[in-house]
PDB file of N, CA and C in Angstrom:
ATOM      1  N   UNK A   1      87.419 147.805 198.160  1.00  0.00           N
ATOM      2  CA  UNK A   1      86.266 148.034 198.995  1.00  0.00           C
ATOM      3  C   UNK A   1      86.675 148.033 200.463  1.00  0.00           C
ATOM      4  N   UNK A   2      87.509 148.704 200.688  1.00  0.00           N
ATOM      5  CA  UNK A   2      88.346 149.069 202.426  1.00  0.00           C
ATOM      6  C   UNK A   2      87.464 150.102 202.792  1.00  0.00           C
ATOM      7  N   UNK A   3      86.738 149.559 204.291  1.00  0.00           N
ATOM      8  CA  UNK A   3      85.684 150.534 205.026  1.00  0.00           C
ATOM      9  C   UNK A   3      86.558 150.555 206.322  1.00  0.00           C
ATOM     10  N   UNK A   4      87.506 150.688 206.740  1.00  0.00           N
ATOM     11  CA  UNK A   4      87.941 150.979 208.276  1.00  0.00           C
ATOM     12  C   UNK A   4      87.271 152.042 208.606  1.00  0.00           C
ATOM     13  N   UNK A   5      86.193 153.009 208.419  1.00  0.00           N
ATOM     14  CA  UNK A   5      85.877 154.162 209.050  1.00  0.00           C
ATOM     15  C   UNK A   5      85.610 154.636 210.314  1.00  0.00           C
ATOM     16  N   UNK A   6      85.031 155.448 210.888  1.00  0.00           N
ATOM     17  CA  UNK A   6      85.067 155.746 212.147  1.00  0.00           C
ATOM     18  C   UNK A   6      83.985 155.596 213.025  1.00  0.00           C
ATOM     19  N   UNK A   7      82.905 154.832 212.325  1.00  0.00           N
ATOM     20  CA  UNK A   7      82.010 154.028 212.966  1.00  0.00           C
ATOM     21  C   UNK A   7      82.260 152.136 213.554  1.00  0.00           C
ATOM     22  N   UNK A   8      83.825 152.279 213.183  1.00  0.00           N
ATOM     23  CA  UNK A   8      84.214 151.045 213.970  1.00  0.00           C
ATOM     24  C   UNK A   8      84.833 151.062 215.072  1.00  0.00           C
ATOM     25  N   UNK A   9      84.562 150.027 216.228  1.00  0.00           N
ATOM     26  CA  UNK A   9      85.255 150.125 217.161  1.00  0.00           C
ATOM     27  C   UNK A   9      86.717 149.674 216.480  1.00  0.00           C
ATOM     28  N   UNK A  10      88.123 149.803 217.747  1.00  0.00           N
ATOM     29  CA  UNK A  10      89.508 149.740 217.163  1.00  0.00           C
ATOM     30  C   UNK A  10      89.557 147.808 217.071  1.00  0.00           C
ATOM     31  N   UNK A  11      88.617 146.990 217.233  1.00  0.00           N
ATOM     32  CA  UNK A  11      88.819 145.416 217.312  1.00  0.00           C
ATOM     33  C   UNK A  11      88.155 145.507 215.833  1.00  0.00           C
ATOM     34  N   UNK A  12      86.809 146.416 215.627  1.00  0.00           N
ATOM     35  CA  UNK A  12      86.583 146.149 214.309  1.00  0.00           C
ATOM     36  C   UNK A  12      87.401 146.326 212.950  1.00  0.00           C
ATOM     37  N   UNK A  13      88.007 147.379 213.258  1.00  0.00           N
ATOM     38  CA  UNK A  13      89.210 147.956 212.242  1.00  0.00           C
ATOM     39  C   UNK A  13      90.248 147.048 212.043  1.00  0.00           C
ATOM     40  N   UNK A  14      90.867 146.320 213.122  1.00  0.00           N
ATOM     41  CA  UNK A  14      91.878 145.646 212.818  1.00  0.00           C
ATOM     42  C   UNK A  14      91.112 144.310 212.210  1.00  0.00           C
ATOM     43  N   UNK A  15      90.229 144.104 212.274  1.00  0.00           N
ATOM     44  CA  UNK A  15      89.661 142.818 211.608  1.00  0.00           C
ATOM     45  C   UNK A  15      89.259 143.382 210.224  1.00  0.00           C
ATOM     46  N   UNK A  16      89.130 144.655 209.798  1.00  0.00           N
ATOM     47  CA  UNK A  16      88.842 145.193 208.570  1.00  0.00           C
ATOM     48  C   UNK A  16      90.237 145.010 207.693  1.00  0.00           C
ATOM     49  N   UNK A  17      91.086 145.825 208.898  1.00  0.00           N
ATOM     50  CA  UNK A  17      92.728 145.603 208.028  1.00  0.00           C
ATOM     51  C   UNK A  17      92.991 143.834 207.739  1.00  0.00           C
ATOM     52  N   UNK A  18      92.929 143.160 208.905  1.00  0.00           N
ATOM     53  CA  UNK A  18      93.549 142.028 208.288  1.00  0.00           C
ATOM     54  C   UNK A  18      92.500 141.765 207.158  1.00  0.00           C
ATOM     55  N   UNK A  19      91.611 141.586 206.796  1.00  0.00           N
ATOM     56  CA  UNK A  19      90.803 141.012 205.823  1.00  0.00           C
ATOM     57  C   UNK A  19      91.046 141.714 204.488  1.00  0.00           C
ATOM     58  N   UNK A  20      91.188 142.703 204.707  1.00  0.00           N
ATOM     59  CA  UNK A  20      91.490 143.850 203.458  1.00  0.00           C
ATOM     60  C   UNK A  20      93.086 143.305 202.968  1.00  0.00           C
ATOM     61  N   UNK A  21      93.804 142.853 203.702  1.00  0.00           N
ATOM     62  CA  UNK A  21      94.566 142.164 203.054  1.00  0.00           C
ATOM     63  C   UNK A  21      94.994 141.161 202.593  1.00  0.00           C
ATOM     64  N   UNK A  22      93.897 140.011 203.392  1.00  0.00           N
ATOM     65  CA  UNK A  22      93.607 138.752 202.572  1.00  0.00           C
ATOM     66  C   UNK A  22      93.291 139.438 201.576  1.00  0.00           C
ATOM     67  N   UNK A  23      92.479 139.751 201.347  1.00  0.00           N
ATOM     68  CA  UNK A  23      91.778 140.123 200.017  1.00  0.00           C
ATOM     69  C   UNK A  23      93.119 140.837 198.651  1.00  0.00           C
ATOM     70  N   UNK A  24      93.431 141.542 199.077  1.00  0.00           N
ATOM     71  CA  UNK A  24      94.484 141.773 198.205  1.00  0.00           C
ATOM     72  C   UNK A  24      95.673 140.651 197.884  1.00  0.00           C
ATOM     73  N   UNK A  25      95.871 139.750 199.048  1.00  0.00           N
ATOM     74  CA  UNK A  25      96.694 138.822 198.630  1.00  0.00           C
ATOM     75  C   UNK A  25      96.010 137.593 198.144  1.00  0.00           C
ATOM     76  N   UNK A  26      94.645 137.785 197.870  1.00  0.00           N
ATOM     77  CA  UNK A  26      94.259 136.751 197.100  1.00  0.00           C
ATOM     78  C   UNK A  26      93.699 137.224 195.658  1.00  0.00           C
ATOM     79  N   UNK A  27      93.952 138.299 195.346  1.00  0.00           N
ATOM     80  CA  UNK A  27      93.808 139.008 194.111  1.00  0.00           C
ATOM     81  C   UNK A  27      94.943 138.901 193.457  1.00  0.00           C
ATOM     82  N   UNK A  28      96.305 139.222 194.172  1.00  0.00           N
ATOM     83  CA  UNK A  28      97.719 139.422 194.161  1.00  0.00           C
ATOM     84  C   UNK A  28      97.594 137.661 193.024  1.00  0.00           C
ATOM     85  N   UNK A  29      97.501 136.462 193.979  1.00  0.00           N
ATOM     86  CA  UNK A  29      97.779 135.409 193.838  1.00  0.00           C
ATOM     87  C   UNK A  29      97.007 135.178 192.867  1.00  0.00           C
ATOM     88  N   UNK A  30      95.393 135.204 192.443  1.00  0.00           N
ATOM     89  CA  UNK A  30      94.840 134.559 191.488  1.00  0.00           C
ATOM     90  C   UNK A  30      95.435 136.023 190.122  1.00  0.00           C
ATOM     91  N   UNK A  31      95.896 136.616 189.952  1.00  0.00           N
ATOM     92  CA  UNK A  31      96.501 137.375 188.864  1.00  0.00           C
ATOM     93  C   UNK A  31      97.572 136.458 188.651  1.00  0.00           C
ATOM     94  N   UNK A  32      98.436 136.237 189.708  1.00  0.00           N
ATOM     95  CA  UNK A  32      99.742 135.249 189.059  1.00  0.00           C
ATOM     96  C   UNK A  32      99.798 134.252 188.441  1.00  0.00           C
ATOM     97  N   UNK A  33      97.880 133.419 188.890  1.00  0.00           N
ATOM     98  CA  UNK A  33      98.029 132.527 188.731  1.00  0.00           C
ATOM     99  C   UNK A  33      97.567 132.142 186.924  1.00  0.00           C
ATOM    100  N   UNK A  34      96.558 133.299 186.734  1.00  0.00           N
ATOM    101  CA  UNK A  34      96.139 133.723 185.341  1.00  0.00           C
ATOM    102  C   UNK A  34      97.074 133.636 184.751  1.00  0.00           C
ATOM    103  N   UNK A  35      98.625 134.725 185.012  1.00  0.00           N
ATOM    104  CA  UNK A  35      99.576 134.648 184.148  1.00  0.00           C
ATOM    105  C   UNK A  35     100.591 133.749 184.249  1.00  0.00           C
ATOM    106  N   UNK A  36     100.351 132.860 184.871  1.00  0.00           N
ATOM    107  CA  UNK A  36     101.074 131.339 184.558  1.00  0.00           C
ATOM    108  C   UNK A  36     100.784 130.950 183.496  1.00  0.00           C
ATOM    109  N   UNK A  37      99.266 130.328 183.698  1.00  0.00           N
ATOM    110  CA  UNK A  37      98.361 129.548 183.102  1.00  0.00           C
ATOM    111  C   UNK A  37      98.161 130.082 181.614  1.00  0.00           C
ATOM    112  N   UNK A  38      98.768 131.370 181.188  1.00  0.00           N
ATOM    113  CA  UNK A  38      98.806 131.424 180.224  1.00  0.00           C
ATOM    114  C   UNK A  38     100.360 131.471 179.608  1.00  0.00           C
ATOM    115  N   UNK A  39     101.208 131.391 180.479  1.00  0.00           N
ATOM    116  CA  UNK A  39     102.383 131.082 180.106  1.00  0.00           C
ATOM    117  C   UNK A  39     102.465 129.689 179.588  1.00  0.00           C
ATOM    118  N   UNK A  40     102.011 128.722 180.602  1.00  0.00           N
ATOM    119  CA  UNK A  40     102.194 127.491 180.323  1.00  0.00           C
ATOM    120  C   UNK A  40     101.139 126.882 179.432  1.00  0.00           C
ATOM    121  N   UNK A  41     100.843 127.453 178.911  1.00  0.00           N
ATOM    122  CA  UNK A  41      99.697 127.350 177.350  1.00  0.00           C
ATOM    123  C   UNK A  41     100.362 127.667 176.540  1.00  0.00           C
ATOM    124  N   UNK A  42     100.891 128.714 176.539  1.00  0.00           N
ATOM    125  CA  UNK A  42     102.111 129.181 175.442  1.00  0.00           C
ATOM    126  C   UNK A  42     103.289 128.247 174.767  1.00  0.00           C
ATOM    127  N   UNK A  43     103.618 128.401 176.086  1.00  0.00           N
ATOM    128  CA  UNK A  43     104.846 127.186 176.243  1.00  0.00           C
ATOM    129  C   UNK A  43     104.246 126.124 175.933  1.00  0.00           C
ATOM    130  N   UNK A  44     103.444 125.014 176.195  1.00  0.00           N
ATOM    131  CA  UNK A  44     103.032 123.740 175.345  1.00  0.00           C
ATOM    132  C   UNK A  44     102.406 124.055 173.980  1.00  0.00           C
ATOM    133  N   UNK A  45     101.577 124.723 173.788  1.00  0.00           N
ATOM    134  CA  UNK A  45     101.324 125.182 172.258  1.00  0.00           C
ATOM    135  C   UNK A  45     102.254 125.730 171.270  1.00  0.00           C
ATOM    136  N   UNK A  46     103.402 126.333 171.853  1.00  0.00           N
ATOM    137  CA  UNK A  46     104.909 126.718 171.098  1.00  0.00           C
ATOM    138  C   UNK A  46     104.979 124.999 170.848  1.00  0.00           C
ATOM    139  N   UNK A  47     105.072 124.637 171.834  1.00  0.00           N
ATOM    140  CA  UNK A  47     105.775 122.620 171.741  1.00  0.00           C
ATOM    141  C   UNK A  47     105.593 121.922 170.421  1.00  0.00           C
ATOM    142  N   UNK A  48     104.166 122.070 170.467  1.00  0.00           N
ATOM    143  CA  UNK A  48     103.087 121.336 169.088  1.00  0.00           C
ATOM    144  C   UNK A  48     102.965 121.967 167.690  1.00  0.00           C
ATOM    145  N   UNK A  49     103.969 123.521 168.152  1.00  0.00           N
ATOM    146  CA  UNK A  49     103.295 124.008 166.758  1.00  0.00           C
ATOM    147  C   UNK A  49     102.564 125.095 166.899  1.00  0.00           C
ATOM    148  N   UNK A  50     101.684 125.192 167.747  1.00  0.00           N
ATOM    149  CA  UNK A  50     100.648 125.731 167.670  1.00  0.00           C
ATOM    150  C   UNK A  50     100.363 127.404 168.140  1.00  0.00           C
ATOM    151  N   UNK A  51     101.544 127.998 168.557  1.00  0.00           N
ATOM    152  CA  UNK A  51     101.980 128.949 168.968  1.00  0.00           C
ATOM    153  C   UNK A  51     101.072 130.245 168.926  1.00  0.00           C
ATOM    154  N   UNK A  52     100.192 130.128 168.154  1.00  0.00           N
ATOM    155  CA  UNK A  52      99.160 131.086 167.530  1.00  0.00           C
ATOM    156  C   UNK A  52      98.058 131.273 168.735  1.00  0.00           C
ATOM    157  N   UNK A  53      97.630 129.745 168.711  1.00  0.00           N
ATOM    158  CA  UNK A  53      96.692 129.622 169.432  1.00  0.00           C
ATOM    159  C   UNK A  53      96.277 129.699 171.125  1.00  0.00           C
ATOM    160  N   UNK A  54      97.237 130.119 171.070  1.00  0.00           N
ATOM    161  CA  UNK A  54      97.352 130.459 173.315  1.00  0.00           C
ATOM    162  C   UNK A  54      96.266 131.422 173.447  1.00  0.00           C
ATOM    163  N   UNK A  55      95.520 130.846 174.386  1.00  0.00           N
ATOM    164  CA  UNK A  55      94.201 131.807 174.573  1.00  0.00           C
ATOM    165  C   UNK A  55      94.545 132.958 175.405  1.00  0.00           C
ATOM    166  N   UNK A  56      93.933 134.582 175.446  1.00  0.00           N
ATOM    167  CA  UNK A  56      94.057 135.515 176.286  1.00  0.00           C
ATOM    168  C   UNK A  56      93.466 135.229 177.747  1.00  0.00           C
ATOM    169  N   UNK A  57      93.816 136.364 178.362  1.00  0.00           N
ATOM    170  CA  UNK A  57      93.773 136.447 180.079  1.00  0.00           C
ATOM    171  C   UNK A  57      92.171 136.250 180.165  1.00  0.00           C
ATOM    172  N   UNK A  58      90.762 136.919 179.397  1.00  0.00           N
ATOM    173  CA  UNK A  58      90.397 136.324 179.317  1.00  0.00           C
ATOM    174  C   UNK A  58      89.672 134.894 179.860  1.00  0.00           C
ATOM    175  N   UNK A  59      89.940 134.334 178.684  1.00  0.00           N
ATOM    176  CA  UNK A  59      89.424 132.990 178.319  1.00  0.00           C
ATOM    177  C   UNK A  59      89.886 132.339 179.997  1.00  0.00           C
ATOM    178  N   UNK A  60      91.210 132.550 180.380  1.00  0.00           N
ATOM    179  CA  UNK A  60      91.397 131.759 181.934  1.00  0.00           C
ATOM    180  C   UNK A  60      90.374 132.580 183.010  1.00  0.00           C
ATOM    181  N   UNK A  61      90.784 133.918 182.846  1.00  0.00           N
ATOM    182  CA  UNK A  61      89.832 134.481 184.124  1.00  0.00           C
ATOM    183  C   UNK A  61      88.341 134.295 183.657  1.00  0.00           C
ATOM    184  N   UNK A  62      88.092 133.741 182.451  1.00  0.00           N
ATOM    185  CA  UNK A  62      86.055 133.115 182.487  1.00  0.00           C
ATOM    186  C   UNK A  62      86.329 132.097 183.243  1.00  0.00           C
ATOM    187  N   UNK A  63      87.188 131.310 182.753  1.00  0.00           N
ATOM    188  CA  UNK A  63      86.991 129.736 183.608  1.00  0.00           C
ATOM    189  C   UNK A  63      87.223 130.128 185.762  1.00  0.00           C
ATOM    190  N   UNK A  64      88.302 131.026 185.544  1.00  0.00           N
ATOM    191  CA  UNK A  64      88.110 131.149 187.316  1.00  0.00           C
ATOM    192  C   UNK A  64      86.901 131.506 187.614  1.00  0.00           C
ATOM    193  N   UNK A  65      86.282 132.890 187.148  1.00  0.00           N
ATOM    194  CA  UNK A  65      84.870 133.100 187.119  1.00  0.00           C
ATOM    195  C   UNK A  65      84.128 132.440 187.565  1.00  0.00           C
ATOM    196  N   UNK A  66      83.652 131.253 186.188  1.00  0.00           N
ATOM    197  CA  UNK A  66      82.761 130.004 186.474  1.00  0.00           C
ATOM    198  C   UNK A  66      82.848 129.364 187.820  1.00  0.00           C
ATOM    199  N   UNK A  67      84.482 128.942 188.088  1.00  0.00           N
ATOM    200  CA  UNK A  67      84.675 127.905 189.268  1.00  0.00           C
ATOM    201  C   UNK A  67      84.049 128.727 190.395  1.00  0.00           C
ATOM    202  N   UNK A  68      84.553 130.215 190.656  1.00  0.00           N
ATOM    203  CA  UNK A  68      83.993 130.932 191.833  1.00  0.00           C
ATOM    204  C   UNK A  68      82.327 130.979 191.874  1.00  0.00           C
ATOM    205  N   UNK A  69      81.872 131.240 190.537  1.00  0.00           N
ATOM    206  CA  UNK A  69      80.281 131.456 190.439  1.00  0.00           C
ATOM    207  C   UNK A  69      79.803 129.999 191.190  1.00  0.00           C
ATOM    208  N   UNK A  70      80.020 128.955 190.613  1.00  0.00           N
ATOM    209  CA  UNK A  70      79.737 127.809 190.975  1.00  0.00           C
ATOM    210  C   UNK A  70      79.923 127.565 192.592  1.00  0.00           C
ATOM    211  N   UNK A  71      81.214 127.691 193.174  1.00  0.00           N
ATOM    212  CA  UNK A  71      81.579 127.605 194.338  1.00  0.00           C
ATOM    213  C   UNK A  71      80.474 128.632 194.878  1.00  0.00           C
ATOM    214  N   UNK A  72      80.216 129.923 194.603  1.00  0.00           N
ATOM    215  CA  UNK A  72      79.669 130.535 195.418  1.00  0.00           C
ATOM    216  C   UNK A  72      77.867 129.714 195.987  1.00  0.00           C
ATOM    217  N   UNK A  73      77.466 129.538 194.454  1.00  0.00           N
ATOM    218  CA  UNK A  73      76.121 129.121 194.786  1.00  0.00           C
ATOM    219  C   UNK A  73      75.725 127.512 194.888  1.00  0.00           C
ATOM    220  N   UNK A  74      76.861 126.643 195.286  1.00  0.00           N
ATOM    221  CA  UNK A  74      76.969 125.322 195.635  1.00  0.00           C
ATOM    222  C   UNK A  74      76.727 124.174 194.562  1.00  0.00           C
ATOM    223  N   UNK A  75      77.211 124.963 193.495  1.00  0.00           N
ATOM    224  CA  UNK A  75      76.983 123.828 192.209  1.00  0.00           C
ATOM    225  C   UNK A  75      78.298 123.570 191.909  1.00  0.00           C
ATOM    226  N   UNK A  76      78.021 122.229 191.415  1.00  0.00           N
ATOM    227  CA  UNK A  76      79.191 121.441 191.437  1.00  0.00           C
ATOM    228  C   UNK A  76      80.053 121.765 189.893  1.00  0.00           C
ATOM    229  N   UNK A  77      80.845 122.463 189.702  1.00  0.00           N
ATOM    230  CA  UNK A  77      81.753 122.987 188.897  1.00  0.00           C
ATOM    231  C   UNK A  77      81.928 122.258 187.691  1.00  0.00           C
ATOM    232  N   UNK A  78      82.567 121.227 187.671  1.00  0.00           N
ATOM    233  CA  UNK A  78      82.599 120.101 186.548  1.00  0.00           C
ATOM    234  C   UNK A  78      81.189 120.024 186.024  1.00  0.00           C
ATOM    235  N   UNK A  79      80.098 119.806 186.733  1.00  0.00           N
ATOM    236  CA  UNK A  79      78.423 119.582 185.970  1.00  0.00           C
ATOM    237  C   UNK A  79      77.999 120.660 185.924  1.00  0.00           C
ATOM    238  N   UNK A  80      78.104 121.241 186.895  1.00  0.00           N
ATOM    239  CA  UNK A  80      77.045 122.881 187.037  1.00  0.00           C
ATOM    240  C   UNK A  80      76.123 122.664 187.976  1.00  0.00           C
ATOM    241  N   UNK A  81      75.770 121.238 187.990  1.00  0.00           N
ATOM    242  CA  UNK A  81      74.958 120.779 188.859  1.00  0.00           C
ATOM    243  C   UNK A  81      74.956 121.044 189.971  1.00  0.00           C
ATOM    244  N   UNK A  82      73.365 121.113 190.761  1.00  0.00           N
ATOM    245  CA  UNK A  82      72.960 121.636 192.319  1.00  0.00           C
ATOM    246  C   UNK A  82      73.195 122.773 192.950  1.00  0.00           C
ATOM    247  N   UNK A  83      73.255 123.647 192.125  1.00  0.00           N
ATOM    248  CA  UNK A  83      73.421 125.034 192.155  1.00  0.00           C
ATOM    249  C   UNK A  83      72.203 125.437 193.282  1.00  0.00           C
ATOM    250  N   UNK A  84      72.013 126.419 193.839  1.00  0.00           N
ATOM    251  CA  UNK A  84      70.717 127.347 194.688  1.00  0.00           C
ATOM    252  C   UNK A  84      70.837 128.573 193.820  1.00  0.00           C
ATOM    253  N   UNK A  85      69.195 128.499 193.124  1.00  0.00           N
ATOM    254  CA  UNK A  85      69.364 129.728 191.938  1.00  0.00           C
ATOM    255  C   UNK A  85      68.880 130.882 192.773  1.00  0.00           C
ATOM    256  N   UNK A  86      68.608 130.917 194.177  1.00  0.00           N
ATOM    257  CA  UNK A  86      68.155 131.729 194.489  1.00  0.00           C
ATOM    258  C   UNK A  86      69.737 132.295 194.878  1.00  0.00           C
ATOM    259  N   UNK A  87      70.351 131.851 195.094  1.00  0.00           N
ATOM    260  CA  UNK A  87      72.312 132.769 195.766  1.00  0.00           C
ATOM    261  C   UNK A  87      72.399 133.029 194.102  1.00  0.00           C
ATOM    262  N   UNK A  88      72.114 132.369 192.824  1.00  0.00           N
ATOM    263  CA  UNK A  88      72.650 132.820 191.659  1.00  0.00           C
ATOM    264  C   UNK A  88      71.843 133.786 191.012  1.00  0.00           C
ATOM    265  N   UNK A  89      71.205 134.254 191.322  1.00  0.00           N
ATOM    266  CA  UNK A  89      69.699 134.837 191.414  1.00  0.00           C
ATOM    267  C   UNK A  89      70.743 136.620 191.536  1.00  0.00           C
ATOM    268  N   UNK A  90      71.194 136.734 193.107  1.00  0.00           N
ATOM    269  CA  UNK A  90      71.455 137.700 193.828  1.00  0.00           C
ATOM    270  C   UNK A  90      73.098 137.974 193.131  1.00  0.00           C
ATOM    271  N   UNK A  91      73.819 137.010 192.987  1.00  0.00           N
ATOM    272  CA  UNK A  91      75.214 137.241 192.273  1.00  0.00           C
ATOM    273  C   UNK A  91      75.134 137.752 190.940  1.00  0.00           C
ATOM    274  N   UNK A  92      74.156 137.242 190.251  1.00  0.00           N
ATOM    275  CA  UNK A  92      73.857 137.986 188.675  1.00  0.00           C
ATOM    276  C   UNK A  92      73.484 139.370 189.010  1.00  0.00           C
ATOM    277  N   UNK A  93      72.533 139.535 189.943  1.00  0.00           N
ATOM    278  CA  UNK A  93      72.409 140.881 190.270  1.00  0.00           C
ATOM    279  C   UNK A  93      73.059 141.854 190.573  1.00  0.00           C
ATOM    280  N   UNK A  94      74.268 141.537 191.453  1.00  0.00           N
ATOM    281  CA  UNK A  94      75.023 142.016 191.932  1.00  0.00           C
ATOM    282  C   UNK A  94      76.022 142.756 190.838  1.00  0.00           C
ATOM    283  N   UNK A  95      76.620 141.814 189.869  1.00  0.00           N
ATOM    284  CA  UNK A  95      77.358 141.992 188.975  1.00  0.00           C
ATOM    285  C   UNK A  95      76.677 143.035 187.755  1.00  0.00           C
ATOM    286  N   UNK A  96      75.344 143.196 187.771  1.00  0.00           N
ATOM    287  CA  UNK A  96      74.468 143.475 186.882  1.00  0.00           C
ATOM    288  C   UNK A  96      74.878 145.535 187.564  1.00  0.00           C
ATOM    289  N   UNK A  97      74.146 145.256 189.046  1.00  0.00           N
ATOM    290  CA  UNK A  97      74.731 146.666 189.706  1.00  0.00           C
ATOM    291  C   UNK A  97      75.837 147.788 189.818  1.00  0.00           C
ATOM    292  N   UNK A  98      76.829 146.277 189.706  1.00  0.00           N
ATOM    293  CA  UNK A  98      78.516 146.693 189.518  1.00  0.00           C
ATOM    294  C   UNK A  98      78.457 147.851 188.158  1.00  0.00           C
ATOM    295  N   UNK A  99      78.213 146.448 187.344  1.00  0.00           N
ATOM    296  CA  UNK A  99      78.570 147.307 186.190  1.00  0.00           C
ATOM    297  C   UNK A  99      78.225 148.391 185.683  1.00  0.00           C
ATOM    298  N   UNK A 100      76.249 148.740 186.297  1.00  0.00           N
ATOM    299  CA  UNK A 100      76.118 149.873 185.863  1.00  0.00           C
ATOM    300  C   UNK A 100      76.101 150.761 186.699  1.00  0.00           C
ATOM    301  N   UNK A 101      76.841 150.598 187.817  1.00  0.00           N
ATOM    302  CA  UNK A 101      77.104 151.969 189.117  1.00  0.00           C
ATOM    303  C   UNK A 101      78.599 152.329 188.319  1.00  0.00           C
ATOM    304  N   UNK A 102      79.607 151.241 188.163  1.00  0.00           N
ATOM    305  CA  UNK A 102      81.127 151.932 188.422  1.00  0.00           C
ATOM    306  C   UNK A 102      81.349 151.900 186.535  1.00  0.00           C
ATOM    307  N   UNK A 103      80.573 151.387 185.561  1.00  0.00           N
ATOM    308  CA  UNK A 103      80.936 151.638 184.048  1.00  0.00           C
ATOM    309  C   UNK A 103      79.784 151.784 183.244  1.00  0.00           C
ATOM    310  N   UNK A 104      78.841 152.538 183.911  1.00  0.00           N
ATOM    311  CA  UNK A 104      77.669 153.080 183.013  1.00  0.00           C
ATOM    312  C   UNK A 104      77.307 152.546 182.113  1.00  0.00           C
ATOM    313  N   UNK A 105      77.381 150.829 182.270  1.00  0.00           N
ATOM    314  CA  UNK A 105      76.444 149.890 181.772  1.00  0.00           C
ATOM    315  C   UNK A 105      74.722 150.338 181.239  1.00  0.00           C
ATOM    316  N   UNK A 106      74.792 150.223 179.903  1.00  0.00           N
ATOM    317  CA  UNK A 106      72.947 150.220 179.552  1.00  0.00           C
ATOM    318  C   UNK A 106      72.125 148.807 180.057  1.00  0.00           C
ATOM    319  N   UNK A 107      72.608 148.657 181.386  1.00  0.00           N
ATOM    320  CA  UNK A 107      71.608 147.362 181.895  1.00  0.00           C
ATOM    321  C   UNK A 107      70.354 148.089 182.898  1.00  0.00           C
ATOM    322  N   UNK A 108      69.951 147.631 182.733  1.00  0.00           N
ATOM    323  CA  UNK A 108      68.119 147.563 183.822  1.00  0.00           C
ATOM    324  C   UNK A 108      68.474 146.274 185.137  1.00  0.00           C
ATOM    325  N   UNK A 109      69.226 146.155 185.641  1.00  0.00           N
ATOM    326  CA  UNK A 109      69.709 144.948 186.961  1.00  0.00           C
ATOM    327  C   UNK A 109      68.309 144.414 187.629  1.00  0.00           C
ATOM    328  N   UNK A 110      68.005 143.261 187.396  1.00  0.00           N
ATOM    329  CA  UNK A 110      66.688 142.182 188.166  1.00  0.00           C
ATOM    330  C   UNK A 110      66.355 142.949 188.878  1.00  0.00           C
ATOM    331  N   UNK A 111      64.747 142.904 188.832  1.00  0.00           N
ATOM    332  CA  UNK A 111      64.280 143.631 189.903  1.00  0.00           C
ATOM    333  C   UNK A 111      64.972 142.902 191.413  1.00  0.00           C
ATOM    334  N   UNK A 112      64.713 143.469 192.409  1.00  0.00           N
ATOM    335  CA  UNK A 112      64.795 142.763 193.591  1.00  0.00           C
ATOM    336  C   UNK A 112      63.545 141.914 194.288  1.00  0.00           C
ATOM    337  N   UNK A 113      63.861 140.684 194.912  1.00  0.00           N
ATOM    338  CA  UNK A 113      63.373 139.729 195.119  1.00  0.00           C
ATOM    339  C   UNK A 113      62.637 139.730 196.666  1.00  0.00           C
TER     340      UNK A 113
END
């Protein structure tokens, strides 16, 4: 989602570039970190035996999911607790939009509020 276009001044653009690449280097990083985390599932479940059972990419990127969903709308991750359903309200929505603008999702997305 890189907008440098030509309705920015040249201070706005360079604040577009640097951010556009946080953003990629924090995509970069939470991918690595997925495929650790399922390395080192592997690797201790090889340990026990259990070798079968190493969960897919997946099962870790729900749990990052959750932590971000949570983080986003101020509920406390471990409980779920104290969430603002009105920010979780707009993120379900959002995701609801995603899916049926860019993968022709059969969803109907919340009305708007």
């Amino acid at each position: 989602m890189k907008d440098t276009g030509s309705d920015f001044t040249p201070a706005e653009r360079q604040i577009a570039v640097v951010i556009s690449r946080a953003d990629r280097m924090l995509a970069a990083a939470v991918s690595e970190v997925l495929e650790k985390a399922i390395e080192q599932a592997a690797h201790d479940l090889r340990a026990i035996g259990q070798e079968d059972a190493t969960p897919v990419l997946q099962y870790f990127a729900s749990v990052v999911h959750q932590q971000m969903y949570c983080l986003m709308c101020g509920a406390d991750p471990n409980t779920l607790q104290g969430g603002d359903p009105h920010i979780a309200y707009h993120v379900i929505r959002n995701s609801q939009n995603i899916a049926k603008h860019y993968w022709s999702a059969d969803i109907e997305p919340y009305p708007a509020k």
